[in-house]
Protein backbone atom coordinates (compact mmCIF):
# COMPACT_ATOMS: atom_id res chain seq x y z
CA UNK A 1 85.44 0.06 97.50
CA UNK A 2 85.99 3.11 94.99
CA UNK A 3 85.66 6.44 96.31
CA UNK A 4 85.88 9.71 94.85
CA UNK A 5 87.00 13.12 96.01
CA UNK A 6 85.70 15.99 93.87
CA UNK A 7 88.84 19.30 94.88
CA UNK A 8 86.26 22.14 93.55
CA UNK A 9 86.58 26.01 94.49
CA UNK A 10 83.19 26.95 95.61
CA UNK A 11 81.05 29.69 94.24
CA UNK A 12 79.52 31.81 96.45
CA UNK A 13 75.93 31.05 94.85
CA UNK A 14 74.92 27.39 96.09
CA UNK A 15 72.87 27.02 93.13
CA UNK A 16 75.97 27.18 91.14
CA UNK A 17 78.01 25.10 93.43
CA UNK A 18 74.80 22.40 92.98
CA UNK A 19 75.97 22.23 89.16
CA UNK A 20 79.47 21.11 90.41
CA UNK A 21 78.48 18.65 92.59
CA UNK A 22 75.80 17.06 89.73
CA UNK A 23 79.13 17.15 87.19
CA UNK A 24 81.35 15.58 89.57
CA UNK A 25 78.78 12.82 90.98
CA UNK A 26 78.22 12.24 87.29
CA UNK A 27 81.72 11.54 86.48
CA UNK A 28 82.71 9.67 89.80
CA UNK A 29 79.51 7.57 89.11
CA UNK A 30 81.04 6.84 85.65
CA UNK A 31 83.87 5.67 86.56
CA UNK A 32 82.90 3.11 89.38
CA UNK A 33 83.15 5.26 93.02
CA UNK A 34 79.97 4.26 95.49
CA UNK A 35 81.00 6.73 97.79
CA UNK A 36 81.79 10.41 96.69
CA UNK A 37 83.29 12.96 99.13
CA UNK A 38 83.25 16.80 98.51
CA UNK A 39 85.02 19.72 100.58
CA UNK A 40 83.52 22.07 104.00
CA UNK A 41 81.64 24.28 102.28
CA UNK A 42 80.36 23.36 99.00
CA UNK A 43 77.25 24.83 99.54
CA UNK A 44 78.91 28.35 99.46
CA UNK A 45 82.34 29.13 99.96
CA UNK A 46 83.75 31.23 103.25
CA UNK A 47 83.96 34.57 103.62
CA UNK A 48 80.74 35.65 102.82
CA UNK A 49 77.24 35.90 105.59
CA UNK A 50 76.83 32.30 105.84
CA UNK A 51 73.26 33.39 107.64
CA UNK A 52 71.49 34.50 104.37
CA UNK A 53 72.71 30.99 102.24
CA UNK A 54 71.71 28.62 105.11
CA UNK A 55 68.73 25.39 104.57
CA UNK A 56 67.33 22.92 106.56
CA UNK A 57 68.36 19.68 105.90
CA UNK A 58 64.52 19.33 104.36
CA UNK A 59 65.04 23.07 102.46
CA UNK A 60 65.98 23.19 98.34
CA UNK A 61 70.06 22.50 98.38
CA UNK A 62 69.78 19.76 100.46
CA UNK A 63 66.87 18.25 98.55
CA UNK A 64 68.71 18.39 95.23
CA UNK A 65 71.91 17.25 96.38
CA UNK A 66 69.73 14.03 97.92
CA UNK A 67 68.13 13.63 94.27
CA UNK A 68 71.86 14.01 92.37
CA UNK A 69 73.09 11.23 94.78
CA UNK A 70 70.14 8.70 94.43
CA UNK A 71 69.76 9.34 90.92
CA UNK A 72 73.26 8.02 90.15
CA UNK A 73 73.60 5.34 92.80
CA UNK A 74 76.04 6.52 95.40
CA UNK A 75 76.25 8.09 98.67
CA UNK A 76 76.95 11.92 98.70
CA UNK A 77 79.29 13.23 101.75
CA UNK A 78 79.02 17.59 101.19
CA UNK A 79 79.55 20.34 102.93
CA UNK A 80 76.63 22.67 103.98
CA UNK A 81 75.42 26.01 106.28
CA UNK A 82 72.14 24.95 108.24
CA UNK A 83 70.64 27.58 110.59
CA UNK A 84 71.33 26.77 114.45
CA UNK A 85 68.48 28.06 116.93
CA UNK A 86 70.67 30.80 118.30
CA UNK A 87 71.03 32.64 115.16
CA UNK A 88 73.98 31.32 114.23
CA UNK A 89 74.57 28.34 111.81
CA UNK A 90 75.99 24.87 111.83
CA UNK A 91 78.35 23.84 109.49
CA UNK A 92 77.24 20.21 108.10
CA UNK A 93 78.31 17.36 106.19
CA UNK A 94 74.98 16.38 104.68
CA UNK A 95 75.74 12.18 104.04
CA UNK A 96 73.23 10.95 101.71
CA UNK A 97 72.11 8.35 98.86
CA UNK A 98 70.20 5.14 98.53
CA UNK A 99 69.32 4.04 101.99
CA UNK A 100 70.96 6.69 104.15
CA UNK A 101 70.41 9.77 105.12
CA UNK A 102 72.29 11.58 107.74
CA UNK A 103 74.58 14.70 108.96
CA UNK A 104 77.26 16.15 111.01
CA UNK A 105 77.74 19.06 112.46
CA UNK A 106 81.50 20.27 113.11
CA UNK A 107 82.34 19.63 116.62
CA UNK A 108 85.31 22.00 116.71
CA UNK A 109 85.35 24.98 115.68
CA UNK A 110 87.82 26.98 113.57
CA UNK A 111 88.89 29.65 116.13
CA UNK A 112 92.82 29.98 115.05
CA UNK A 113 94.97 32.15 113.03
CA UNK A 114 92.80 35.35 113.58
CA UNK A 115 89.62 33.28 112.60
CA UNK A 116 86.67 33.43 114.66
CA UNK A 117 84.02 30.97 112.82
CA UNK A 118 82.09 30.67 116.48
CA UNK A 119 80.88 33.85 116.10
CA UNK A 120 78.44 33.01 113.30
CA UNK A 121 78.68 29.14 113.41
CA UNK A 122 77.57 26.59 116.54
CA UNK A 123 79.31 23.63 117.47
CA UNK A 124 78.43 20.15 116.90
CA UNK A 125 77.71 17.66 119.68
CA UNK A 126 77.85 13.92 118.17
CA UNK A 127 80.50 11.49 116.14
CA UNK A 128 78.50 10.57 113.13
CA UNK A 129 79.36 7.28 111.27
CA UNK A 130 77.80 5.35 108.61
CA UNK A 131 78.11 1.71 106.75
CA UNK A 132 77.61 1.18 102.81
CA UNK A 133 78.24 -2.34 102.34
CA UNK A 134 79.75 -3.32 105.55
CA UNK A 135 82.56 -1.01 105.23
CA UNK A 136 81.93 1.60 108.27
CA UNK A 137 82.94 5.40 107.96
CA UNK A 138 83.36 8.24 110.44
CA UNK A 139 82.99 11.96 109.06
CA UNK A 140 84.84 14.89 110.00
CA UNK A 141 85.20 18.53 109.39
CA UNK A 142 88.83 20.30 108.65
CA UNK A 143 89.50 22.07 112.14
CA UNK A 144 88.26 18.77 113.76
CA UNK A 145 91.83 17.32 112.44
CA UNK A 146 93.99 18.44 115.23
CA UNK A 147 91.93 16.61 117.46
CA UNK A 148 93.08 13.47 117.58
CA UNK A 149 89.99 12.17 120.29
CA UNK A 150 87.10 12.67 117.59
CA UNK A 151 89.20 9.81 115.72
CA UNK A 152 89.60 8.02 118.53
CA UNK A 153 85.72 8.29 118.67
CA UNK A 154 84.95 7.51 115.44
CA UNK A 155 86.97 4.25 115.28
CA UNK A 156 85.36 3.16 118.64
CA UNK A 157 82.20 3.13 116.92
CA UNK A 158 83.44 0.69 114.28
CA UNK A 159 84.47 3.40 111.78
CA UNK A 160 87.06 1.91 109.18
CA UNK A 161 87.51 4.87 106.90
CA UNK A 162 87.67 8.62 108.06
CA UNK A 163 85.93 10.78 105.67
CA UNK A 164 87.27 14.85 106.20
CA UNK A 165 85.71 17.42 104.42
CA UNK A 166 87.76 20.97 104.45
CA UNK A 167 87.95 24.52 103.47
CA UNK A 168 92.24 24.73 104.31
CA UNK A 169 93.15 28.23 105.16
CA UNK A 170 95.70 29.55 103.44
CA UNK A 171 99.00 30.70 104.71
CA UNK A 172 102.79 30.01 105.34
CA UNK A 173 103.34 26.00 106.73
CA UNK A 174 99.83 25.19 105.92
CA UNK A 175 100.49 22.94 103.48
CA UNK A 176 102.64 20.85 105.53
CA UNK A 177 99.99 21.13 108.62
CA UNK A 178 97.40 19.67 106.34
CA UNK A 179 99.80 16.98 105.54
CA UNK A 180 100.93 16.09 108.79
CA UNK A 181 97.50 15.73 110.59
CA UNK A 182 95.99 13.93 107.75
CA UNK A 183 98.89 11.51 108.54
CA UNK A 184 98.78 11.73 112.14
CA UNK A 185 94.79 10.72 112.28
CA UNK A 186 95.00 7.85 110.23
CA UNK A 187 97.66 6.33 112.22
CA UNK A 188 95.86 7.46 115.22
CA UNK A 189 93.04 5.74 114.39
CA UNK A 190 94.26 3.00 112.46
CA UNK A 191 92.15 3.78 109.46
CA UNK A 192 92.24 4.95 106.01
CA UNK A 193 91.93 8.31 106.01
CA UNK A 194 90.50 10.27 102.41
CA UNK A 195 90.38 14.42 102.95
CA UNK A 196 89.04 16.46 100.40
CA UNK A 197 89.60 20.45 100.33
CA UNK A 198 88.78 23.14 98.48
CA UNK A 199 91.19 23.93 95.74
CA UNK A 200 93.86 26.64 96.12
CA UNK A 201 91.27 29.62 94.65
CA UNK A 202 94.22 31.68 93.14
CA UNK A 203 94.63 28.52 90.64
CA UNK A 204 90.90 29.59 89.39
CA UNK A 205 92.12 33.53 89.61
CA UNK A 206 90.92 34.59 92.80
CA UNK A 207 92.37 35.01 96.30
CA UNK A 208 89.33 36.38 98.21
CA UNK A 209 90.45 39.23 100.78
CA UNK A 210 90.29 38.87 104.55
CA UNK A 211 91.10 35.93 107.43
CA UNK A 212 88.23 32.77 105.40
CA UNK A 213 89.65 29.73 105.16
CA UNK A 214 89.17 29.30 101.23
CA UNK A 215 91.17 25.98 100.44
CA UNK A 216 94.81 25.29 99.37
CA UNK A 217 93.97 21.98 98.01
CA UNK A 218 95.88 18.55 98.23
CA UNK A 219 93.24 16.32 98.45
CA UNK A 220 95.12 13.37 100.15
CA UNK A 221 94.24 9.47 100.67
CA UNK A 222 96.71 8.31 103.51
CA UNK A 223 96.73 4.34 104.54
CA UNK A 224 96.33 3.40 108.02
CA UNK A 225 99.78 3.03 108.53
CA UNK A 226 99.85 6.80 107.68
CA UNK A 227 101.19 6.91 103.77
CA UNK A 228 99.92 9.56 101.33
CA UNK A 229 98.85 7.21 98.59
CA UNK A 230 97.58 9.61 96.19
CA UNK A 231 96.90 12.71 96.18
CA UNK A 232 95.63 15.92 93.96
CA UNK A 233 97.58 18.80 93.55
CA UNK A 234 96.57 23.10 94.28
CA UNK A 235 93.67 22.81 91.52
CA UNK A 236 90.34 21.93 91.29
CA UNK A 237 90.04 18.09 90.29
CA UNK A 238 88.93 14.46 90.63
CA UNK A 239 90.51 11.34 92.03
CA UNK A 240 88.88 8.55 92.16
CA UNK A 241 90.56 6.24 93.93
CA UNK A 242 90.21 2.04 95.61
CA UNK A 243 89.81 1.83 99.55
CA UNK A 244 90.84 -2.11 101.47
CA UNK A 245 89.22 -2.63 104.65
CA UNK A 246 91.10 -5.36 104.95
CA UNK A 247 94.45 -3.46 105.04
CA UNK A 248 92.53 -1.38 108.26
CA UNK A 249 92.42 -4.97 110.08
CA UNK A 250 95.88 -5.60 109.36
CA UNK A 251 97.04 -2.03 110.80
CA UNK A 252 95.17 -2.47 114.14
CA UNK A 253 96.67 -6.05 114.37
CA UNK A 254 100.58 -4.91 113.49
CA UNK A 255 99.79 -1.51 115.34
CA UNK A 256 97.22 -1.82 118.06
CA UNK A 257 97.40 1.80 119.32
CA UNK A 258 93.65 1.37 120.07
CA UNK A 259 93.48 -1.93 121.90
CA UNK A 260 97.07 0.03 123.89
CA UNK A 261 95.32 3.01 124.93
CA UNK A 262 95.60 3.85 128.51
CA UNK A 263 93.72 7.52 128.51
């Protein structure tokens, strides 16, 4: 299966950030992907009041980005603000085209390196998986990868490919934290593993002040036995890129860390 992950530095106008994702789908569309994966926070990048930019999953951005994924034919995985009912918001991979429709909300919570996202966002509850044909994937949210249990989950629901959507926040080591538990999760779950980030801002001219995770890039696809395959680089950009299951079945067989489990 081709799949596509579209690196983009998010405006902080969603309308504008809906033009992105209708230019990437187009190209990814173009060039053969079925499934196309954007970053945490397409809807509007961090570091602004998330409040005022939040939909419902029925509201305008939502709608649109449903429309841009059925019109061309493949399944749209993009991150979004949705109001919670304690006045907070959730933060939401909408996962959507012809014949599914579905979200999750982050489970953990980005509450690390001076960053306090539970004070304006609420936590998640549920794994979320999905199938497009017969190839199963769990979703995931950036701060969810240094969980290794939510992958665990995931693939105990059937889930061959791990989908993670992130807004990296920049800083000294990050790079190689990024690197390490995109690794780390695929092998933990046996699974292919495809993150997509924001891009490094700075390489678009900005650096926006303050603690917001904003992206450092390096999209990554990592096998299940835990190789980067490919990956993009700080910038904003495409890859489009061919996904085995069958390599997934052959991982669990050589490495059955799943079937060995004991806790």
């Amino acid at each position: 299966m081709r799949i596509a992950l579209s690196q983009l530095t998010a405006d902080t106008d969603p309308k504008v950030n809906l033009g992105s994702v209708r230019a990437a789908v187009t190209e990814a569309a173009a060039q053969g992907a079925r499934v196309v994966l954007f970053p945490e926070a397409t809807m509007a990048r961090f570091g602004i009041p998330l409040g005022p930019v939040a939909e419902p999953l029925d509201g305008p951005w939502a709608t649109e980005v449903r429309a841009i994924a059925n019109t061309a034919g493949v399944v749209v995985i993009a991150g979004m603000f949705v109001p919670a009912d304690d006045g907070r918001v959730r933060n939401t991979l909408l996962v959507t085209g012809p014949g599914i429709d579905t979200a999750y909300d982050k489970i953990h919570l980005f509450d690390a390196f001076g960053f306090a996202e539970s004070d304006t966002v609420a936590p998640g509850e549920r794994p979320v998986t999905f199938t497009v044909n017969d190839v199963t994937f769990g979703v995931a949210t950036c701060y969810d990868l240094r969980f290794p249990g939510l992958f665990h989950a995931l693939a105990d629901e059937g889930a061959q490919v791990m989908l993670v959507g992130a807004s990296w926040g920049w800083g000294p080591g990050k790079r190689e934290q990024w690197e390490l538990l995109c690794r780390a999760r695929a092998l933990d779950s046996t699974s292919w593993l495809l993150a997509c980030g924001q891009a490094d801002p700075s390489t678009t001219g900005e650096r926006p002040a303050g603690l917001a995770p904003t992206g450092i890039g390096y999209s990554s696809l990592v096998s299940p036995f835990g190789e980067i395959r490919e990956q993009l680089g700080a910038a904003p950009g495409l890859l489009v890129t061919e996904v085995d299951v069958a390599e997934t079945e052959r991982a669990r067989e050589t490495i059955p860390v799943l079937a060995n489990r004991r806790f």
